[in-house]
PDB file of N, CA and C in Angstrom:
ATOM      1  N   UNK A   1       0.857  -1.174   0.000  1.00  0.00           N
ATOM      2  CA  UNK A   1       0.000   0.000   0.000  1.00  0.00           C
ATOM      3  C   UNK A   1       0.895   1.226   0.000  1.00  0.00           C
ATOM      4  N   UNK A   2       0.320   2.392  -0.613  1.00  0.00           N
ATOM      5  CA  UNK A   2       1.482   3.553  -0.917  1.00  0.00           C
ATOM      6  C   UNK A   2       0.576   4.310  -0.506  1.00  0.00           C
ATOM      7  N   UNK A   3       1.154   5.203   0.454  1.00  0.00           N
ATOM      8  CA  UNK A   3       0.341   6.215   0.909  1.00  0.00           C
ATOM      9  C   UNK A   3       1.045   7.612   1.307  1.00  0.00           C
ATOM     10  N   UNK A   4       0.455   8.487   0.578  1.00  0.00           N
ATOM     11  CA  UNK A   4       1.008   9.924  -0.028  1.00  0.00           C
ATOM     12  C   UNK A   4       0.310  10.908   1.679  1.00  0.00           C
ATOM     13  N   UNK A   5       1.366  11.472   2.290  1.00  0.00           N
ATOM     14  CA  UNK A   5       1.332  12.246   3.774  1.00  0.00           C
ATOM     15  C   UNK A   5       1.602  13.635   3.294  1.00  0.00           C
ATOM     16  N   UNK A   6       0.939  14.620   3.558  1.00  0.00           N
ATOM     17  CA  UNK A   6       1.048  16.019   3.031  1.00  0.00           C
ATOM     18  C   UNK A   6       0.681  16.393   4.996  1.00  0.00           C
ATOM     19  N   UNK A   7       2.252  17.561   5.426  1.00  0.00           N
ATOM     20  CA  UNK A   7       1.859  18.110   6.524  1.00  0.00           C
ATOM     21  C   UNK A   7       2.244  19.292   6.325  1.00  0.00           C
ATOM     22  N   UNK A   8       1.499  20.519   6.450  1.00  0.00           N
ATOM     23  CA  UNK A   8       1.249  21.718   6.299  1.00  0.00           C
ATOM     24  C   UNK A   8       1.840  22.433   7.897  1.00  0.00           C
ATOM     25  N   UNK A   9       3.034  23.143   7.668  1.00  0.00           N
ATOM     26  CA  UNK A   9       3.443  24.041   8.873  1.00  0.00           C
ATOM     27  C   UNK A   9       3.473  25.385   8.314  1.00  0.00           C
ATOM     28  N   UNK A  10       3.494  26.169   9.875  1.00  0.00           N
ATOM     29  CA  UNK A  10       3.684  27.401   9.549  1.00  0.00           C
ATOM     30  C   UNK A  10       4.765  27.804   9.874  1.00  0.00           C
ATOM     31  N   UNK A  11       6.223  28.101   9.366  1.00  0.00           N
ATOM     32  CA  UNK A  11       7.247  28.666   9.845  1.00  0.00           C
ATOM     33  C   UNK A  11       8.204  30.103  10.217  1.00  0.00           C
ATOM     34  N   UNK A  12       8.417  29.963  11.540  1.00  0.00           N
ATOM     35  CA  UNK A  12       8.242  31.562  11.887  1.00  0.00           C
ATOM     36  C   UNK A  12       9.767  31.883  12.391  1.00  0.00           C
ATOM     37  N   UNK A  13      10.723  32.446  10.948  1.00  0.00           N
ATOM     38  CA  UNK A  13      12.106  32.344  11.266  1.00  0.00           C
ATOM     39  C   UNK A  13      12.440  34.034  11.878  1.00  0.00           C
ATOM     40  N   UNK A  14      13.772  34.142  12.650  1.00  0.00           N
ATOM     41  CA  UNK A  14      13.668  36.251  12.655  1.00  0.00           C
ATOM     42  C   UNK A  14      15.405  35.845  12.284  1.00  0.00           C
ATOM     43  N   UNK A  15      15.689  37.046  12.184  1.00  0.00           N
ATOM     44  CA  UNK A  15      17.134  37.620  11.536  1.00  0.00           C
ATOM     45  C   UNK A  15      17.453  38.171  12.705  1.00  0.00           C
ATOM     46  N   UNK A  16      18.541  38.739  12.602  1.00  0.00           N
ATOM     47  CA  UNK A  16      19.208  39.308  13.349  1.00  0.00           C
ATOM     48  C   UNK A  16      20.175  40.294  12.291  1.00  0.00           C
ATOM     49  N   UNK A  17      19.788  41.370  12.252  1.00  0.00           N
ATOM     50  CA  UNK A  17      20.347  42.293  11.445  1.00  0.00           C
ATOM     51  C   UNK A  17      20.941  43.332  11.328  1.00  0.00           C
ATOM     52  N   UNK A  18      21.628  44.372  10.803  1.00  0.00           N
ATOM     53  CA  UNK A  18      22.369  45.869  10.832  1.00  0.00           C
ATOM     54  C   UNK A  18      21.478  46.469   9.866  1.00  0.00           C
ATOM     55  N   UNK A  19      20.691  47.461  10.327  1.00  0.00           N
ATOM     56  CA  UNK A  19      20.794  48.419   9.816  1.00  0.00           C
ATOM     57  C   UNK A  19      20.866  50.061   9.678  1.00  0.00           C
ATOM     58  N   UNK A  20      21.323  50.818   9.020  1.00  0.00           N
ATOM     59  CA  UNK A  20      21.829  52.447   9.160  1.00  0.00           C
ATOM     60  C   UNK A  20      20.886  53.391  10.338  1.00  0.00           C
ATOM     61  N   UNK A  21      21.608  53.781  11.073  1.00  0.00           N
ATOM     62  CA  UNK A  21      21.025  54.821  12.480  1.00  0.00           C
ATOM     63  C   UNK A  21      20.301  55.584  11.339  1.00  0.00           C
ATOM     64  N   UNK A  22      19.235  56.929  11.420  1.00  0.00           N
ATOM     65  CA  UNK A  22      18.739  57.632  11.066  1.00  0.00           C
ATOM     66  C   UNK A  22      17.674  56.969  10.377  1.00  0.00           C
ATOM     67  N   UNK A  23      17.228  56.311   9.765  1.00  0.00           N
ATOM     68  CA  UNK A  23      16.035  56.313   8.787  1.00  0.00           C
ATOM     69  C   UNK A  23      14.923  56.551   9.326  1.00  0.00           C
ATOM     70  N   UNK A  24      14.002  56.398   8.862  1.00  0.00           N
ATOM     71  CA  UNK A  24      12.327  56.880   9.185  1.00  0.00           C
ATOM     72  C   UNK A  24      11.932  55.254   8.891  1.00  0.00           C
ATOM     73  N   UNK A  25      10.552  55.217   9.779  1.00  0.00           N
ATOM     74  CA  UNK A  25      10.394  54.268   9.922  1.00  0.00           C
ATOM     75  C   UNK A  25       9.920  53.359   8.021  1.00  0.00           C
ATOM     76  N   UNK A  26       9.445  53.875   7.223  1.00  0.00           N
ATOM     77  CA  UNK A  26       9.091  53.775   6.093  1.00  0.00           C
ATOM     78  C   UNK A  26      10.644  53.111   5.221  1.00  0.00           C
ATOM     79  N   UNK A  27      11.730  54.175   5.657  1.00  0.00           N
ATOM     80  CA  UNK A  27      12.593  53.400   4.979  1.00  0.00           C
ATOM     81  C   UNK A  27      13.627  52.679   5.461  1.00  0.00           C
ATOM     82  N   UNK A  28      13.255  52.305   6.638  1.00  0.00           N
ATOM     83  CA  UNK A  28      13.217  50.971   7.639  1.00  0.00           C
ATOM     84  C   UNK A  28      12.800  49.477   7.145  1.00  0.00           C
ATOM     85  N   UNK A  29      11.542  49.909   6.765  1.00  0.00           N
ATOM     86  CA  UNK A  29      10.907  48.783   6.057  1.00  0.00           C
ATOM     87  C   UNK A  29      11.298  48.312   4.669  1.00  0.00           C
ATOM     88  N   UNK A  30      11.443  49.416   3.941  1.00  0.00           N
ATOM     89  CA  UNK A  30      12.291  49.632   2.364  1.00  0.00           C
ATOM     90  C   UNK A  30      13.677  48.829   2.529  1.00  0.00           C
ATOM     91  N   UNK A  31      14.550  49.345   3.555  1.00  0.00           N
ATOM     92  CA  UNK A  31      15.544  48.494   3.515  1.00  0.00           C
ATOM     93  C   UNK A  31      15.580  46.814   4.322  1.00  0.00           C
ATOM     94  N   UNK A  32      14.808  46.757   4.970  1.00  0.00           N
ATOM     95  CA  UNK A  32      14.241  45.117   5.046  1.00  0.00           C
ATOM     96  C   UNK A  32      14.065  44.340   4.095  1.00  0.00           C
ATOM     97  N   UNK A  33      12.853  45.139   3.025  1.00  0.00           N
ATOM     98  CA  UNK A  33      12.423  44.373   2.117  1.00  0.00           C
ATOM     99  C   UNK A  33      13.780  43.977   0.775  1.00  0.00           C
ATOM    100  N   UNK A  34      13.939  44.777   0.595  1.00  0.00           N
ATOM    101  CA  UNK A  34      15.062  45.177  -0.051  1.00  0.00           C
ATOM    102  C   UNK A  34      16.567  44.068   0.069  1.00  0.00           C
ATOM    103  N   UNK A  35      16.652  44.109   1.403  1.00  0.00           N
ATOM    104  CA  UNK A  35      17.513  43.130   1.843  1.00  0.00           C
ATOM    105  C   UNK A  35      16.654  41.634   1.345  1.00  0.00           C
ATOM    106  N   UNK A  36      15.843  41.562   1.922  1.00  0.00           N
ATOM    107  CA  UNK A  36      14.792  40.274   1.473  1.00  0.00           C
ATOM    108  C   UNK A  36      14.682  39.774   0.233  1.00  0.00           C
ATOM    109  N   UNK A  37      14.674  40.777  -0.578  1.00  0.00           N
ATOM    110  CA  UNK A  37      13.756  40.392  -2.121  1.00  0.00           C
ATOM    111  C   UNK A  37      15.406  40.158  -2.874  1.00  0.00           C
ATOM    112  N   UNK A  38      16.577  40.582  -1.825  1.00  0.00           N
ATOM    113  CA  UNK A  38      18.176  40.187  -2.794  1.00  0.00           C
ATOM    114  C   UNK A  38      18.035  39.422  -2.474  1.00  0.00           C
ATOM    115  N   UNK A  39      17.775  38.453  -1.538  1.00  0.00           N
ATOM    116  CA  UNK A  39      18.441  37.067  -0.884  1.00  0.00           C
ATOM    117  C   UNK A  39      19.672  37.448   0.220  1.00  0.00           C
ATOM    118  N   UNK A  40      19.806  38.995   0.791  1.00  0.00           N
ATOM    119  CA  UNK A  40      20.932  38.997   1.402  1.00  0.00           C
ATOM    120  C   UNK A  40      20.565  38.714   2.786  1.00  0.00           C
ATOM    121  N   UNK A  41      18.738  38.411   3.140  1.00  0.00           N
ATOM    122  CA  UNK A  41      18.815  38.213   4.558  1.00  0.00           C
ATOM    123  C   UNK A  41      18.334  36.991   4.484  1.00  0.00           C
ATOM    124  N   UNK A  42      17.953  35.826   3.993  1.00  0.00           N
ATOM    125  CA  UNK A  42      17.922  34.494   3.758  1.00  0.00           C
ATOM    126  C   UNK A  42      18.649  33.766   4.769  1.00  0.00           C
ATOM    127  N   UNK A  43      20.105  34.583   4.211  1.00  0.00           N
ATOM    128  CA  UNK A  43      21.326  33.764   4.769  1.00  0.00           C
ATOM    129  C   UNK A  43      21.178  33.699   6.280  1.00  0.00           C
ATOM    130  N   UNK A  44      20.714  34.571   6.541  1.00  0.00           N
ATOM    131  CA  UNK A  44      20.632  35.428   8.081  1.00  0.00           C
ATOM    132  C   UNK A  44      19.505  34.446   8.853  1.00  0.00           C
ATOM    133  N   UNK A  45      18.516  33.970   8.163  1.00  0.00           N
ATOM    134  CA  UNK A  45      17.275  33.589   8.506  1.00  0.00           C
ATOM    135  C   UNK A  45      17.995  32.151   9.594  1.00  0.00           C
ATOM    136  N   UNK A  46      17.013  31.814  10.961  1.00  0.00           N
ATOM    137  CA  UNK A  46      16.811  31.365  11.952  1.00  0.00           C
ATOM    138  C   UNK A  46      15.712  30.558  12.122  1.00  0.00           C
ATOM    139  N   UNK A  47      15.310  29.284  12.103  1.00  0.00           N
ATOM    140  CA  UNK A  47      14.056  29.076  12.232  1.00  0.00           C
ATOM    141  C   UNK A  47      13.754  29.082  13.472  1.00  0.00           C
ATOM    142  N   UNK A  48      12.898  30.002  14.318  1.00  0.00           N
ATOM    143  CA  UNK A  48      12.623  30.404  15.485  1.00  0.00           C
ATOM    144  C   UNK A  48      11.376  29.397  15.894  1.00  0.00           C
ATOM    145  N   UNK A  49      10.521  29.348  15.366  1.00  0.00           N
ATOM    146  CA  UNK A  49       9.163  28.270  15.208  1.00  0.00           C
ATOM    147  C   UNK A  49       8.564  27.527  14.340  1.00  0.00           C
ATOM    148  N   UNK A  50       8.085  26.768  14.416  1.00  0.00           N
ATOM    149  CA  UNK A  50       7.322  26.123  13.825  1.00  0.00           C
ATOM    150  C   UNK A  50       5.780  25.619  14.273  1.00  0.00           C
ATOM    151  N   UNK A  51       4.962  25.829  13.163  1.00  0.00           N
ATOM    152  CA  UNK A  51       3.420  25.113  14.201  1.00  0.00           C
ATOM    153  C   UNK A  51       2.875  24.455  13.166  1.00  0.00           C
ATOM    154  N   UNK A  52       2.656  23.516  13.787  1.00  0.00           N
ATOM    155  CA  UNK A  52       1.559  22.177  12.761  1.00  0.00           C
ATOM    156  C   UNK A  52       0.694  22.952  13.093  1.00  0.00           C
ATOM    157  N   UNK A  53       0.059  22.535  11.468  1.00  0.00           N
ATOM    158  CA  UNK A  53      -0.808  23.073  10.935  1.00  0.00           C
ATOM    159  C   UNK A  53      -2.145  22.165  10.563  1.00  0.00           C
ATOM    160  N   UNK A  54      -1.767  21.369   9.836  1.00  0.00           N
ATOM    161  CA  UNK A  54      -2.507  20.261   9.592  1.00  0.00           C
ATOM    162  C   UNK A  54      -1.590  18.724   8.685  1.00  0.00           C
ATOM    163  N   UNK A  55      -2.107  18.114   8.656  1.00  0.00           N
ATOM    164  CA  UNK A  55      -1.650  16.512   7.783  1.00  0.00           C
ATOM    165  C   UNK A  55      -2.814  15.961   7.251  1.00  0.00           C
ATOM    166  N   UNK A  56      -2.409  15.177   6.136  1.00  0.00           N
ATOM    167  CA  UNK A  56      -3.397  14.265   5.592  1.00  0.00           C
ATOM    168  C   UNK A  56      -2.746  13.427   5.053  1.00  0.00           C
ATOM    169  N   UNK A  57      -3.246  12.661   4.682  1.00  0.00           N
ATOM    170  CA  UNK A  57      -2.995  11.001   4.007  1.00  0.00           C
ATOM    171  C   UNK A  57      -4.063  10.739   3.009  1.00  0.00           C
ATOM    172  N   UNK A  58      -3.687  10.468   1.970  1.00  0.00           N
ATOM    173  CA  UNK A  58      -4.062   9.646   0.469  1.00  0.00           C
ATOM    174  C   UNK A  58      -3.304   8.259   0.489  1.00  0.00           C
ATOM    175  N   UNK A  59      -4.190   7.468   0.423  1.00  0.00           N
ATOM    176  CA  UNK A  59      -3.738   6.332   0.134  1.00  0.00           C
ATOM    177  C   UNK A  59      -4.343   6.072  -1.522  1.00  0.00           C
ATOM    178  N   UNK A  60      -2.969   5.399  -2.034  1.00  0.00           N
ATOM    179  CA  UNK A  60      -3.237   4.906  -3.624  1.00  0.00           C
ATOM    180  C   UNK A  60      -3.101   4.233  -3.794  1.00  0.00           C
ATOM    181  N   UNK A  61      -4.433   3.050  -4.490  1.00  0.00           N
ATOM    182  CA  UNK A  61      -4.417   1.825  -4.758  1.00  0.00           C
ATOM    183  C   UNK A  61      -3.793   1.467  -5.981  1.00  0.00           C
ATOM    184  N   UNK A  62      -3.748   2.841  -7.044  1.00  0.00           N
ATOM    185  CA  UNK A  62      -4.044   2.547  -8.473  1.00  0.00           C
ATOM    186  C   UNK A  62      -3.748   3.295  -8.867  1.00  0.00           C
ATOM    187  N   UNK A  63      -3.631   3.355 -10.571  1.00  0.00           N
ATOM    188  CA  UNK A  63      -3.384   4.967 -11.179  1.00  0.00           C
ATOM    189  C   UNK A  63      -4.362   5.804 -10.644  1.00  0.00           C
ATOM    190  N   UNK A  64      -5.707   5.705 -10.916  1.00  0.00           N
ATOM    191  CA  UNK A  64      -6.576   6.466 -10.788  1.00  0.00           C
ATOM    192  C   UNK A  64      -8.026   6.264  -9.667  1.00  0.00           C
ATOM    193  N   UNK A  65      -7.223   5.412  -9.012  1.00  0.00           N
ATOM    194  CA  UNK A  65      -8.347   4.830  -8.089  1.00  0.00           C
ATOM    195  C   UNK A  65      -6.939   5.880  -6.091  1.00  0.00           C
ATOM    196  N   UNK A  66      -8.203   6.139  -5.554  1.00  0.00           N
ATOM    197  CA  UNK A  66      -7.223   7.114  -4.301  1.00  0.00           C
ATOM    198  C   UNK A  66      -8.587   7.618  -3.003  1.00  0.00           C
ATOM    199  N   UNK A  67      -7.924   7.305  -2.185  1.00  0.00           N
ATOM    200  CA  UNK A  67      -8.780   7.703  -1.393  1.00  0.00           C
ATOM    201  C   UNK A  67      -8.051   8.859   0.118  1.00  0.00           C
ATOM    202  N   UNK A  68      -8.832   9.368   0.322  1.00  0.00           N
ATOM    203  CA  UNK A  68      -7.904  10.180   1.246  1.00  0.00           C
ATOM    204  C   UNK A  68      -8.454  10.949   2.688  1.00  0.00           C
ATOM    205  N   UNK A  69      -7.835  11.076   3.548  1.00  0.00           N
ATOM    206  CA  UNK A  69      -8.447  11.485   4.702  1.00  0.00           C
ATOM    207  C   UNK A  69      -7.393  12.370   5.403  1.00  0.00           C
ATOM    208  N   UNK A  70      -8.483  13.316   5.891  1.00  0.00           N
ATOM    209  CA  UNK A  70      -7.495  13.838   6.822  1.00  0.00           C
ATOM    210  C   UNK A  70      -6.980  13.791   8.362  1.00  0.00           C
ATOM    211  N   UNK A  71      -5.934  14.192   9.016  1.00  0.00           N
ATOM    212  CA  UNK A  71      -5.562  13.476  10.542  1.00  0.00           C
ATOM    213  C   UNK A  71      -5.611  14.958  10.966  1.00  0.00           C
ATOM    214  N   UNK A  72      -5.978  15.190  12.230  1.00  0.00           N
ATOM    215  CA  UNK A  72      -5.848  16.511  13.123  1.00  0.00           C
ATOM    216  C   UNK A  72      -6.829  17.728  12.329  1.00  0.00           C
TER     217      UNK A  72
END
């Protein structure tokens, strides 16, 4: 029996970061994102949490024959 497990988390990583004294809070956020959307705070990233979310199970008998349920 082959049975296909899909578990859905939510993951909640923080950085730890530098950035320039003076800005306003607007380009505070600008340079977050900014850092983000390069990949330069990725590297930085921590996985701080995690929370199940949910799971399920499909079991497959067949090409096209499947049945499936969910757990939690």
């Amino acid at each position: 029996m082959k049975v296909i497990v899909t578990v859905v988390e939510k993951i909640t990583s923080e950085a730890h970061i530098d950035i320039p004294d003076g800005l306003s809070q607007s380009a505070i956020k600008q340079h977050i994102v900014d850092r983000y959307n390069t990949g330069a705070i990725s590297t930085d990233m921590n996985i701080f949490q995690v929370d199940f979310e949910s799971m399920s199970a499909r079991i497959v008998q067949g090409q096209s024959d499947a049945k499936s349920a969910s757990i939690g």
